[in-house]
Each structure stands twice: as C-alpha cells, then as structure tokens.
C-alpha atoms as a PDB file:
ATOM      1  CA  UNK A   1     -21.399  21.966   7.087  1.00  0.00           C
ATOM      2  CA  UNK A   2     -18.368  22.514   9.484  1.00  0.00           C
ATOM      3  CA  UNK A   3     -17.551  19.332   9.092  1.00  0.00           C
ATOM      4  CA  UNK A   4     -16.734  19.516   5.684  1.00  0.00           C
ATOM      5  CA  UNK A   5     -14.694  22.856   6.087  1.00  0.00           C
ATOM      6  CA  UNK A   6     -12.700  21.419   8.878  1.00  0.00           C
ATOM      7  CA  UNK A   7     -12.178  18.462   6.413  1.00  0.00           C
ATOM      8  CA  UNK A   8     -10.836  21.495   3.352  1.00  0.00           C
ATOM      9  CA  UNK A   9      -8.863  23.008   5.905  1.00  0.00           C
ATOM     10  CA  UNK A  10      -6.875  19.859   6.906  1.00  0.00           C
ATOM     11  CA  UNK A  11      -6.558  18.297   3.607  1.00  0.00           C
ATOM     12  CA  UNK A  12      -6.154  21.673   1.453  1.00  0.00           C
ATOM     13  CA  UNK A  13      -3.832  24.535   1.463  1.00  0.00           C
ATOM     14  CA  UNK A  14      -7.142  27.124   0.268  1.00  0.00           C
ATOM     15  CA  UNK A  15      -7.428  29.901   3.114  1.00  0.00           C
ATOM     16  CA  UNK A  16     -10.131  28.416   5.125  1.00  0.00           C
ATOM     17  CA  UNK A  17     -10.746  29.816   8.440  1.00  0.00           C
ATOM     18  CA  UNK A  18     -12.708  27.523  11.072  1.00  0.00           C
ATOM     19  CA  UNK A  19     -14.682  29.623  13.649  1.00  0.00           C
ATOM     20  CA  UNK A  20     -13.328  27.993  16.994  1.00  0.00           C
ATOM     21  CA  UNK A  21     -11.289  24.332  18.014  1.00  0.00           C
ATOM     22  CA  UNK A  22     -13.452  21.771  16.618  1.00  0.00           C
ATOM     23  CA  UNK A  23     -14.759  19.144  18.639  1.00  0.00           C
ATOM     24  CA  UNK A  24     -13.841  15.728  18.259  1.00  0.00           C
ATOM     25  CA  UNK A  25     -17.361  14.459  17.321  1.00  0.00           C
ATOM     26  CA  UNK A  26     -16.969  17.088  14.517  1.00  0.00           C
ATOM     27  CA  UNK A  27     -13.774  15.925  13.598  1.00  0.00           C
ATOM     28  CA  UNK A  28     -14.579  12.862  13.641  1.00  0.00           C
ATOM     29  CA  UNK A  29     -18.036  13.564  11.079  1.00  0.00           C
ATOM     30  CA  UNK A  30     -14.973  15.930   8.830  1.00  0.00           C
ATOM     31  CA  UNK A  31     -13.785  12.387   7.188  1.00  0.00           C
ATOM     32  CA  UNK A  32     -17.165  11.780   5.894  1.00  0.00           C
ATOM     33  CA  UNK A  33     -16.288  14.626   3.517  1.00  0.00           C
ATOM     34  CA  UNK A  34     -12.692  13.461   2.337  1.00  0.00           C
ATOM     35  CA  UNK A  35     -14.184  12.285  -0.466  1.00  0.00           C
ATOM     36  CA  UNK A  36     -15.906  15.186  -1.531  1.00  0.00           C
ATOM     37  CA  UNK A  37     -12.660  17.258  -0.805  1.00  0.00           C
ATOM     38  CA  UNK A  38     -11.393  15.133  -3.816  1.00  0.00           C
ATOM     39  CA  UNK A  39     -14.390  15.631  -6.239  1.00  0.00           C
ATOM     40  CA  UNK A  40     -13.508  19.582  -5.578  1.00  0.00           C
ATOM     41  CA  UNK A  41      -9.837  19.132  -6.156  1.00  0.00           C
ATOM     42  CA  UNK A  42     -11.132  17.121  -9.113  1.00  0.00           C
ATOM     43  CA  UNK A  43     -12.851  19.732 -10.525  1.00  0.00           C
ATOM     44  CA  UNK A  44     -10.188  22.233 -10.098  1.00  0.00           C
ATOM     45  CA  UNK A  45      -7.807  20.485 -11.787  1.00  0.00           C
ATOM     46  CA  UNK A  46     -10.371  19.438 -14.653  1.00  0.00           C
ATOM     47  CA  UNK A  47     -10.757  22.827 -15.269  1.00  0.00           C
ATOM     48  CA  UNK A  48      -7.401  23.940 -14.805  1.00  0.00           C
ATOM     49  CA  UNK A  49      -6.685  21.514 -17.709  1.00  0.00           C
ATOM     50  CA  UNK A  50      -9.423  22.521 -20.223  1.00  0.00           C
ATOM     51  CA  UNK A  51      -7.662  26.292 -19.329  1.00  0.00           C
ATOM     52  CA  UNK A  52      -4.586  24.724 -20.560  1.00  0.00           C
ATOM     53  CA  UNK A  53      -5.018  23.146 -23.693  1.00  0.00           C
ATOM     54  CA  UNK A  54      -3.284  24.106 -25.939  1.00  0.00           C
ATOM     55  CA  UNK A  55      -0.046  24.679 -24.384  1.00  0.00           C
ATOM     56  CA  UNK A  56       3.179  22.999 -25.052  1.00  0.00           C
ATOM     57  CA  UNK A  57       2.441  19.341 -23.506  1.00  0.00           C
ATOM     58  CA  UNK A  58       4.750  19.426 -20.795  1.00  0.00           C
ATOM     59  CA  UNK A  59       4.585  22.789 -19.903  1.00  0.00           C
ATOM     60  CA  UNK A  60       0.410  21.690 -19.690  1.00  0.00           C
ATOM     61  CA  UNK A  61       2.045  18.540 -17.078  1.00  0.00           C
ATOM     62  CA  UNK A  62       3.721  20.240 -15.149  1.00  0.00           C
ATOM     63  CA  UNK A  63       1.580  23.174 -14.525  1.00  0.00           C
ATOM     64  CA  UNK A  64      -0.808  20.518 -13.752  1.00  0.00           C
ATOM     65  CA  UNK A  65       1.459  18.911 -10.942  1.00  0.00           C
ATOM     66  CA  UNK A  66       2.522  21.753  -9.498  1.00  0.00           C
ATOM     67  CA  UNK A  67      -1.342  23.160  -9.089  1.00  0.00           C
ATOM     68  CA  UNK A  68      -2.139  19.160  -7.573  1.00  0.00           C
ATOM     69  CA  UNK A  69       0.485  19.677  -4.603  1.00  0.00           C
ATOM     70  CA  UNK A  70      -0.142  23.087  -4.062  1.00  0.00           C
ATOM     71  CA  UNK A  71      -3.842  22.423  -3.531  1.00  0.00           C
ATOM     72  CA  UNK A  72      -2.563  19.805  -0.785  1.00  0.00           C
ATOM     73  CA  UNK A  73       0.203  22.087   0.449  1.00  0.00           C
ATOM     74  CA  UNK A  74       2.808  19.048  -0.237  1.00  0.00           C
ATOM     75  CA  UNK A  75       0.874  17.084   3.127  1.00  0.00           C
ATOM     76  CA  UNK A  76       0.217  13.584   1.857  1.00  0.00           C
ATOM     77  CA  UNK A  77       3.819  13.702  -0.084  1.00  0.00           C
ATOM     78  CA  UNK A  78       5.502  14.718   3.576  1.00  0.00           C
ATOM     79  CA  UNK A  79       3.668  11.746   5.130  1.00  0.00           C
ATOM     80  CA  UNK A  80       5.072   9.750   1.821  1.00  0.00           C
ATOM     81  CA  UNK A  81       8.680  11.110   2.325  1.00  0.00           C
ATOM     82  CA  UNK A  82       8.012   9.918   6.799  1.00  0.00           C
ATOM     83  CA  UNK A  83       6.860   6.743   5.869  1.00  0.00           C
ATOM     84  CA  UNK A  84       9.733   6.124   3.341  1.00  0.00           C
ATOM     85  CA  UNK A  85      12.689   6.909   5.516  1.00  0.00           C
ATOM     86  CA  UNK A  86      10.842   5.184   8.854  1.00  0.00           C
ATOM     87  CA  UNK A  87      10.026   1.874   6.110  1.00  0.00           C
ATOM     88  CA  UNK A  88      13.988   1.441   4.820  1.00  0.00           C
ATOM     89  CA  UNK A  89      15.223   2.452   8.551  1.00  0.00           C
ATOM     90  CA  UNK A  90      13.076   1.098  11.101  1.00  0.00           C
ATOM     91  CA  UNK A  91      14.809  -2.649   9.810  1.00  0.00           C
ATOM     92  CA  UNK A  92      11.011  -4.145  10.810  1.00  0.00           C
ATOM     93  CA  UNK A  93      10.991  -2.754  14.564  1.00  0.00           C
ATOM     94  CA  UNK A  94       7.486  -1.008  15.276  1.00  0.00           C
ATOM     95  CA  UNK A  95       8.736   1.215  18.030  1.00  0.00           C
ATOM     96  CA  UNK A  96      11.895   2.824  15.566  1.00  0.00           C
ATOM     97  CA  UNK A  97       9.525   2.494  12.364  1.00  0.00           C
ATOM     98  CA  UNK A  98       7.164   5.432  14.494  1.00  0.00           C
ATOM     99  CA  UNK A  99      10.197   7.191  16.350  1.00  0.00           C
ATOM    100  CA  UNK A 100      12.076   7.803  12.688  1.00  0.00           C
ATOM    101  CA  UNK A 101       8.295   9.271  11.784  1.00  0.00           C
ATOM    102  CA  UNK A 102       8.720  11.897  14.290  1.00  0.00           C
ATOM    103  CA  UNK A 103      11.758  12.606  12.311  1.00  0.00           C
ATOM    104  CA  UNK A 104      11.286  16.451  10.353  1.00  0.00           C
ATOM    105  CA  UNK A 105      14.714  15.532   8.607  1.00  0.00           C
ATOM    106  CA  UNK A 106      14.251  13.319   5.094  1.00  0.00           C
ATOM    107  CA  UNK A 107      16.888  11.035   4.487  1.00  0.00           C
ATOM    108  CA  UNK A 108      17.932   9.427   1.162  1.00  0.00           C
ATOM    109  CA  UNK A 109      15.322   7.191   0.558  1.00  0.00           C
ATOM    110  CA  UNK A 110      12.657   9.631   1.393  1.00  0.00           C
ATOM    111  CA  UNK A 111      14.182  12.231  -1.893  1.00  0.00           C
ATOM    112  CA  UNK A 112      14.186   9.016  -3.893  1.00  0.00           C
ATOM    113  CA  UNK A 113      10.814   7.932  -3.114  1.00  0.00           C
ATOM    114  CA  UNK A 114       9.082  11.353  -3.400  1.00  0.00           C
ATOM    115  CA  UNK A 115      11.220  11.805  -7.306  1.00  0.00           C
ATOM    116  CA  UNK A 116       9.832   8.520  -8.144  1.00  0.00           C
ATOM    117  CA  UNK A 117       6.518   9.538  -7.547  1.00  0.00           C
ATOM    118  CA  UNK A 118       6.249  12.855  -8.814  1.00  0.00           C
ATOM    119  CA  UNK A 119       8.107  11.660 -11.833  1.00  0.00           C
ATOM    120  CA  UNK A 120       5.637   9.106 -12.532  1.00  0.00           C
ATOM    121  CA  UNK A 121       2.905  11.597 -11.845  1.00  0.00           C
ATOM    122  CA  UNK A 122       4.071  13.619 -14.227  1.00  0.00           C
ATOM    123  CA  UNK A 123       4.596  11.482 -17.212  1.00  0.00           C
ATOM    124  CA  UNK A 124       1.207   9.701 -16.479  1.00  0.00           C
ATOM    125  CA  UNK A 125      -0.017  13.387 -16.466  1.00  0.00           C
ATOM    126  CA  UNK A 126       1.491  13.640 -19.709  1.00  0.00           C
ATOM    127  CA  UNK A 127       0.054  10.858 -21.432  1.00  0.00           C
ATOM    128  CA  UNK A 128      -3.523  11.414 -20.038  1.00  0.00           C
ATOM    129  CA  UNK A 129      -3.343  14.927 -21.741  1.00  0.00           C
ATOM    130  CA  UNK A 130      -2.030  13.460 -25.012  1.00  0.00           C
ATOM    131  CA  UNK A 131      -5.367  11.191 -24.592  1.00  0.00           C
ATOM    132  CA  UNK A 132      -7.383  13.687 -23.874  1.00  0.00           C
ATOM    133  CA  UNK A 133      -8.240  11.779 -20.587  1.00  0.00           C
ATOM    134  CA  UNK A 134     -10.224  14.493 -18.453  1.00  0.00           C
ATOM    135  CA  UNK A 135     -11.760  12.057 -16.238  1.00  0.00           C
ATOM    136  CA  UNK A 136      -8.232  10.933 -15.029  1.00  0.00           C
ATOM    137  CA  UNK A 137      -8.551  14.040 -13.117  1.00  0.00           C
ATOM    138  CA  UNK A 138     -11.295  13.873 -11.148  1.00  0.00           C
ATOM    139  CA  UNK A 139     -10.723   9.886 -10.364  1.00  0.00           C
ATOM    140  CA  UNK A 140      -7.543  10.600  -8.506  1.00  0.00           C
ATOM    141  CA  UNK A 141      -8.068  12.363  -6.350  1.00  0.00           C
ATOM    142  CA  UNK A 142     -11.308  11.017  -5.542  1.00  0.00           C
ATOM    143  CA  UNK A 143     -10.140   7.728  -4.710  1.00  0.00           C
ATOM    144  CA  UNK A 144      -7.026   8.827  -2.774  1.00  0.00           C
ATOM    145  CA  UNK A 145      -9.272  10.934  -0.286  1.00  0.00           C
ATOM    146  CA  UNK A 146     -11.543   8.318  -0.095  1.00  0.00           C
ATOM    147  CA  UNK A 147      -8.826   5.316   0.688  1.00  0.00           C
ATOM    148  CA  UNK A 148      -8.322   7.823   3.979  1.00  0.00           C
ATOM    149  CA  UNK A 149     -11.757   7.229   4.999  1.00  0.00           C
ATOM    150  CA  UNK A 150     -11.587   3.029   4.181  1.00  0.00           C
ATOM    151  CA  UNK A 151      -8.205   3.201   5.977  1.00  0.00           C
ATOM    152  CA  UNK A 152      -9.870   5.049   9.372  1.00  0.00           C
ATOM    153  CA  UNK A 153     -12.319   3.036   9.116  1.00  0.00           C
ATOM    154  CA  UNK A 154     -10.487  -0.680   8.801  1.00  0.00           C
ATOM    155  CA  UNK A 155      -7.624   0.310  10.781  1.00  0.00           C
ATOM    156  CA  UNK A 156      -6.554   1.150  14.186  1.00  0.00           C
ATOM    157  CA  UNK A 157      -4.993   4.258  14.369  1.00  0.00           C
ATOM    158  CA  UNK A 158      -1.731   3.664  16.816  1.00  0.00           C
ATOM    159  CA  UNK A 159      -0.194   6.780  18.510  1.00  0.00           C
ATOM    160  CA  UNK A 160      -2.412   7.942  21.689  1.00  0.00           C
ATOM    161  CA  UNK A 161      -4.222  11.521  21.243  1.00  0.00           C
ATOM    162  CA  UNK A 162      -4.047  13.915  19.107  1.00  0.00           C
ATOM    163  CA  UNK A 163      -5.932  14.643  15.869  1.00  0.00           C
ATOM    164  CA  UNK A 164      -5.261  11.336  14.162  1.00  0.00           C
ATOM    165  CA  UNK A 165      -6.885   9.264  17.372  1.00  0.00           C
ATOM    166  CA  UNK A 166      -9.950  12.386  17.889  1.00  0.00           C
ATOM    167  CA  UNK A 167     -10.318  11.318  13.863  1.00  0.00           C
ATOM    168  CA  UNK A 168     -10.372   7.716  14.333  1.00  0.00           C
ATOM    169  CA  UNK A 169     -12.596   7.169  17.944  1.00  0.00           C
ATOM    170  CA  UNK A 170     -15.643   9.400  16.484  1.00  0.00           C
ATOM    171  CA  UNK A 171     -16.279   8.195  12.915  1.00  0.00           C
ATOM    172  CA  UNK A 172     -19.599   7.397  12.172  1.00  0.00           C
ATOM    173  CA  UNK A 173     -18.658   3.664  10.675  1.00  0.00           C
ATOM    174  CA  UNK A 174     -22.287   3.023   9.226  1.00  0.00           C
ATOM    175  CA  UNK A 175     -22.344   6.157   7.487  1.00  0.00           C
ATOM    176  CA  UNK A 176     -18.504   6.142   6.534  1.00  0.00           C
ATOM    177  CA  UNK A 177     -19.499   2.566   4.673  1.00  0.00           C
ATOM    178  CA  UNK A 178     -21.975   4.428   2.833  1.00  0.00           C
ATOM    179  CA  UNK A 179     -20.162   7.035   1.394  1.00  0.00           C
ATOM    180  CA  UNK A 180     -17.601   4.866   0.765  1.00  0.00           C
ATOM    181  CA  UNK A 181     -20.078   3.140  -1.833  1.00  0.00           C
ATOM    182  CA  UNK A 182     -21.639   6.198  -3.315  1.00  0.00           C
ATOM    183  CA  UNK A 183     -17.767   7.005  -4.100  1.00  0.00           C
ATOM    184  CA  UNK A 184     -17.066   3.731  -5.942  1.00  0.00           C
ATOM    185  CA  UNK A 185     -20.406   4.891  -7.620  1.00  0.00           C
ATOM    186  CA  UNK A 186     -19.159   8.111  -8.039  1.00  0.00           C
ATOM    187  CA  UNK A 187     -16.504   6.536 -10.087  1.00  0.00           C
ATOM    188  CA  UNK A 188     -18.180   4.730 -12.407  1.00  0.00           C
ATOM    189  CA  UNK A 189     -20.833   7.254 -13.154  1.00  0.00           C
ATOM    190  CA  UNK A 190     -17.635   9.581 -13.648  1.00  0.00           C
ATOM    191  CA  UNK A 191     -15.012   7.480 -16.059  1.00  0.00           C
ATOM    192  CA  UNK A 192     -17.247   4.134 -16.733  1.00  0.00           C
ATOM    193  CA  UNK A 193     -15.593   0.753 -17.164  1.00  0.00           C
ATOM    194  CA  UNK A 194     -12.417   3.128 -16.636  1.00  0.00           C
ATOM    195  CA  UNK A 195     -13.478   4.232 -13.611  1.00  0.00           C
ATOM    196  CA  UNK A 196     -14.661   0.732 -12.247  1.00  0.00           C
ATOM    197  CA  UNK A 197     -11.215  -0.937 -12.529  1.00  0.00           C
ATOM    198  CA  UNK A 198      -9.086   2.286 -11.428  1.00  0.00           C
ATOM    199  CA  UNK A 199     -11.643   1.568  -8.143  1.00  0.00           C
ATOM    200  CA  UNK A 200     -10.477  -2.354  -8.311  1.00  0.00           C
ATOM    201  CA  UNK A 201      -7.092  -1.725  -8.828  1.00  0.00           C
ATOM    202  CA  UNK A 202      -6.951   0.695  -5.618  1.00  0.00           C
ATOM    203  CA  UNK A 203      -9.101  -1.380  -3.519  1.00  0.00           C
ATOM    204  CA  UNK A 204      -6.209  -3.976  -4.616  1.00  0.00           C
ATOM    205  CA  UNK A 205      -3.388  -1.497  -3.632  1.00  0.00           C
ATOM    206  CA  UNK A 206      -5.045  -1.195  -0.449  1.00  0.00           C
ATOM    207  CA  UNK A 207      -5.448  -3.781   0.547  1.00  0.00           C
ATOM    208  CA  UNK A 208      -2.105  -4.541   0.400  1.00  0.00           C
ATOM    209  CA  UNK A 209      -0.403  -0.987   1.656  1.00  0.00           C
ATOM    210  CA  UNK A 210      -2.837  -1.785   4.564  1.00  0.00           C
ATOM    211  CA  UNK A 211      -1.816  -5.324   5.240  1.00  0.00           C
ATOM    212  CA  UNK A 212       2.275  -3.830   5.614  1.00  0.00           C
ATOM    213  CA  UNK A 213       0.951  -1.247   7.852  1.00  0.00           C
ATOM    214  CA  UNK A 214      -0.550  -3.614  10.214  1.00  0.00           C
ATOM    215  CA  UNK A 215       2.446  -5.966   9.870  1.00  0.00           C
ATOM    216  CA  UNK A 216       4.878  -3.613  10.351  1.00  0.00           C
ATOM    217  CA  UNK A 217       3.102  -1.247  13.424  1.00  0.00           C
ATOM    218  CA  UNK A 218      -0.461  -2.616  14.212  1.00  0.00           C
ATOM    219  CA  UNK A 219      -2.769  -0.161  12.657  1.00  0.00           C
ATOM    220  CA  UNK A 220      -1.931   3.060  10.538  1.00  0.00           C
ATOM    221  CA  UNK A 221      -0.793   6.660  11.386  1.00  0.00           C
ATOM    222  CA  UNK A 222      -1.256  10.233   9.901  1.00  0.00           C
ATOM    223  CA  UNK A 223       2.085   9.720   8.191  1.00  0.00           C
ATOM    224  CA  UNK A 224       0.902   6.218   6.389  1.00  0.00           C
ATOM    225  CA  UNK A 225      -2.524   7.310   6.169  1.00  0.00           C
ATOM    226  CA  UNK A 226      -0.818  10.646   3.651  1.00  0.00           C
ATOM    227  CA  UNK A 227       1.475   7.679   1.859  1.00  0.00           C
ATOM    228  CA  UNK A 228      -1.689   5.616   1.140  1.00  0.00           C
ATOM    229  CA  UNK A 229      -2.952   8.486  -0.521  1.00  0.00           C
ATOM    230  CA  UNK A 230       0.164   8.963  -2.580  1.00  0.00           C
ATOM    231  CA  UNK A 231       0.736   5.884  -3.522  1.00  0.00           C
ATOM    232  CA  UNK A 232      -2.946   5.068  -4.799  1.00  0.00           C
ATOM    233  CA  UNK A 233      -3.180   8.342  -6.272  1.00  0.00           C
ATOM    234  CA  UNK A 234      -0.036   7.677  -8.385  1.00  0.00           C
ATOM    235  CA  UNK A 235      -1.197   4.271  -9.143  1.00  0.00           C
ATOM    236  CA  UNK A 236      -4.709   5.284 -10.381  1.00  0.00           C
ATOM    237  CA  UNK A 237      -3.054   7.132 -12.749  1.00  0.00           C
ATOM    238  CA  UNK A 238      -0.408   5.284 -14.142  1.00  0.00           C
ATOM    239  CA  UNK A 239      -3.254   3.151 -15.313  1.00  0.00           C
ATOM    240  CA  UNK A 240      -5.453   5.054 -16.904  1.00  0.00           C
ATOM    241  CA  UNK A 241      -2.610   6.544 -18.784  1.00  0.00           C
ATOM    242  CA  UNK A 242      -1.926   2.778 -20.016  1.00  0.00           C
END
C-alpha cells in the first residue's frame, strides 16, 4: 500500500508521513492510486455536505470550497495560477512558456484566472446544493485525479529529472489503462447517465487541454498536469449544476 500513501501525501495536505525516499518504481505504481485519492476526497466532501445541510446556502458553498482546497493544500490551483501567467506570457515560445513556470511570483492573469475558477466553483457548488446533487461531489474529484493518470500516461512529460519524470518513466501503462476504465465505471455506477456524460465531457476537455500542451511545449509538466485538474474539475461541475 505505499504506493497509495505516497500518492495521499503528494496530492493531499492530510499529515501523512512516508517511512523513507520512495523509489521511483514506487512512485511510479503511486499514480495508479490518483484516482482513488479522489473517491476519498469524494467522500469527505459528501459527507462534509450532508453535515451541512441545513445551513444558510452560501455559507454551506463556501464552507464546501474552502474544505476542497484545503484537502489539496491549494497544489493543482498553484499549477493553474503557473500555467496561466507562462500561457498569456510565453507569446507561443516553449523555452519562456517553461522558464515563466519556474516563476513563484503570479502575475495578473494568474489572480484572474484562479477568481474565475473558484468563482465558478463556487456558484456551481451552490446550485448543486440547491439540487440536492450529492453525487456532484464525489464525480469531481474523481475525474480530475484520474485525467492526471490519462495525462502521464498519453503524454511526455518534458523537464529532465525530478519527481514529475521518476512519475512518468515507471508507470505501469497496462495497468494505468485499466484503472482508468474501472474509473469511467466508477462514474457511472456513482451518478448514472449523469455521471457518463460528466466522463464524456472531460474526456472532451482533455483532449483538447492536452492537444495545447503538446502544441505549445511537447508533452505536459507538473504545473499543466495541476491546471488539467482544475480546469476539468471546474468543468465537471459547471455541468452537472446545469
């Protein structure tokens, strides 16, 4: 099972302590379990919700919210906020796109971008309580863990070393393609016909996010691969809540 904690402790904020410095056949077994990281975030937030009924509505959203990005520790929105500013001021070159990553500063676009996003997370949020839309919450994040895994295993991962390339080089890809099935599955059994498009409609978004990020730099990095999960995340959402 140390995959799956070293997969907790990089894509969760919970106080997981890992015994030693994995190794990179380990890590590279830990994004098997992304998905399942989401089903547990799911089912923290599910309950989380049923606490909150009751409560004024957006008081209930934005509790809601604010548990979501503290259970990531605001990761995937940094990588959102990277990939914004590196997007608008990279002007198409690969090599400033990935140096303006590096970047800890956020610039203009990257406030805008992560407002946007929370904003429409929130009133999404919002409407799914009003609907009493439970499975909402365990979709999202389900999906958005699991579009890491599709995207590792699709996609070249482009700066040398470190965790993102230990990640990438020792994936199992045959069992990675399974799990990525028994989490479109997992999706259906979970929200239905619901949960089948909200599955289409990423797969769509992804497909597309991934065909920029290939354009734009040749393959993906951690920064893009934490946007991808924003943005399909947000987008799963915003359609259920339609």
């Amino acid at each position: 099972m140390l995959p799956f904690w070293i997969a907790l402790q990089f894509l969760s904020s919970l106080p997981i302590r890992l015994p030693g410095m994995p190794q990179p056949q380990e890590l590279g077994r830990s994004l098997l379990f992304y998905p399942l990281v989401g089903v547990l975030f799911g089912v923290l937030l599910w309950a989380l919700n049923a606490v909150l009924m009751g409560s004024p509505l957006l008081l209930h959203a934005a509790l809601l919210l604010t548990a979501w990005v503290l259970l990531s520790g605001g990761l995937h929105l940094d990588g959102l906020a990277d990939s914004a500013d590196a997007w608008l001021g990279g002007f198409g070159d690969r090599e400033r796109t990935l140096t303006i990553m590096k970047d800890p500063r956020s610039g203009p676009i990257a406030v805008v971008t992560l407002g946007l996003v929370l904003l429409l997370k929130f009133t999404a949020l919002v409407a799914l309580i009003e609907q009493h839309n439970g499975a909402a919450l365990l979709l999202a994040p389900l999906i958005g863990r699991a579009s890491m895994l599709a995207l590792f295993l699709t996609t070249r991962y482009v700066r040398a070393g470190g965790l993102g390339q230990a990640l990438s080089d020792h994936l199992p890809r045959g069992v990675g393609q399974q799990v990525l099935i028994l989490s479109g599955l997992a999706c259906i059994l979970i929200g239905g016909f619901s949960g089948g498009m909200a599955v289409l409609l990423a797969a769509l978004c992804f497909i597309g996010l991934r065909h920029l990020m290939v354009k734009r730099l040749g393959g993906t990095t951690g920064d893009t691969a934490g946007a991808l999960l924003e943005l399909l995340e947000v987008a799963v959402l915003v359609s259920l809540a339609l």
